[in-house]
Protein backbone atom coordinates (compact mmCIF):
# COMPACT_ATOMS: atom_id res chain seq x y z
CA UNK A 1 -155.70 71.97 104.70
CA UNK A 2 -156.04 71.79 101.27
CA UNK A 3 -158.79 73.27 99.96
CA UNK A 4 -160.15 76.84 100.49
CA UNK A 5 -161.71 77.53 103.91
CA UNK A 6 -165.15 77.69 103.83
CA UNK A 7 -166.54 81.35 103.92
CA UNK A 8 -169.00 79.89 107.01
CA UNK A 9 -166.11 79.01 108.76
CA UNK A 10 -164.03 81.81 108.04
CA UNK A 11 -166.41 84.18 109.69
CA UNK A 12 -166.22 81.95 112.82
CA UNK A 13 -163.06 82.14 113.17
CA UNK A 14 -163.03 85.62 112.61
CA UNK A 15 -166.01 86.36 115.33
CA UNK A 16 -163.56 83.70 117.68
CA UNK A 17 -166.22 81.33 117.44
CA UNK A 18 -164.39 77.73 117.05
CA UNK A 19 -162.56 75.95 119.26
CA UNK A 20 -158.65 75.37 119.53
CA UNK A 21 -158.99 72.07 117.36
CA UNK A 22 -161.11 74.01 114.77
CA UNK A 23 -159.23 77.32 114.96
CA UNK A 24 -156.29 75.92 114.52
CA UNK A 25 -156.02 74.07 110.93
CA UNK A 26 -157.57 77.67 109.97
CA UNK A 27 -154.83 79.41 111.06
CA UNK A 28 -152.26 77.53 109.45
CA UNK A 29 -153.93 77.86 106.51
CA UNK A 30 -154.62 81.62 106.96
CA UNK A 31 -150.67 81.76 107.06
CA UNK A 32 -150.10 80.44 103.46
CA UNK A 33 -153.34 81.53 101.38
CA UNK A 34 -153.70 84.65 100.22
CA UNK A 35 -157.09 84.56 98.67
CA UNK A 36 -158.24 83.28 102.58
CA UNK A 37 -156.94 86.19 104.04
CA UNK A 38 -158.33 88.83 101.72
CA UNK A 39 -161.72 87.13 102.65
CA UNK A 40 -160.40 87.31 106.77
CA UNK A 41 -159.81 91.01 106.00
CA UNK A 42 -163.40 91.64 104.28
CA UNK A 43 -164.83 89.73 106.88
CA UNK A 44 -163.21 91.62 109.70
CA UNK A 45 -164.24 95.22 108.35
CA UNK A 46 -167.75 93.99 107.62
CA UNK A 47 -168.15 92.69 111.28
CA UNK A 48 -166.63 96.18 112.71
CA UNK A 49 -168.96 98.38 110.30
CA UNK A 50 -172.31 95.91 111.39
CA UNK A 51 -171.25 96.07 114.88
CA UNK A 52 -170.93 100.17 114.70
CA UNK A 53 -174.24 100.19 113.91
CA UNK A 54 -175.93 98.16 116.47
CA UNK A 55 -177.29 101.20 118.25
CA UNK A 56 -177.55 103.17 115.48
CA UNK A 57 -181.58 104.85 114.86
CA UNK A 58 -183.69 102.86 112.29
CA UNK A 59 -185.59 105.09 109.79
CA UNK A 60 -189.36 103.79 110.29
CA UNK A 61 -189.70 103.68 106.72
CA UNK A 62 -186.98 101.07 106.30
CA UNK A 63 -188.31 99.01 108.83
CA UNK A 64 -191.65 99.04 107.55
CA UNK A 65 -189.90 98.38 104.05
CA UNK A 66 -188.09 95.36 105.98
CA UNK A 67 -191.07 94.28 107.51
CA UNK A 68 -192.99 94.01 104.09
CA UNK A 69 -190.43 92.21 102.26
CA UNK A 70 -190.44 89.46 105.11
CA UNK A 71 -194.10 88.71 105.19
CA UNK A 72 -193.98 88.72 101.30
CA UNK A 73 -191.03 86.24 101.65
């Protein structure tokens, strides 16, 4: 692999969603490009910190706030 992993793929290889044949090539690469892993490694504490949260309380105010910026959208 050449080029730079894409950032798409990247995060589904990091939430184990491609298959041996796609996984793979992304691994090899993972093992020689620095700039791919530093995105692995943001991707990887993003994911943990988002998944920490999943049944954290929502502050009605945000989600009215989120709810308003959708329908305006």
């Amino acid at each position: 692999m050449r080029r730079h992993v894409s950032e798409t793929t990247l995060a589904l290889y990091v939430e184990g969603d491609l298959d041996d044949r796609e996984a793979g090539p992304v691994a090899q690469h993972l093992g020689n490009c620095e700039r791919c892993q530093a995105h692995v490694t943001d991707l990887t504490t993003s994911q943990r910190r988002l998944k920490s949260l999943k049944n954290a309380p929502l502050d009605p105010a945000m989600v009215e706030r989120l709810h308003t910026a959708g329908m305006e959208a």
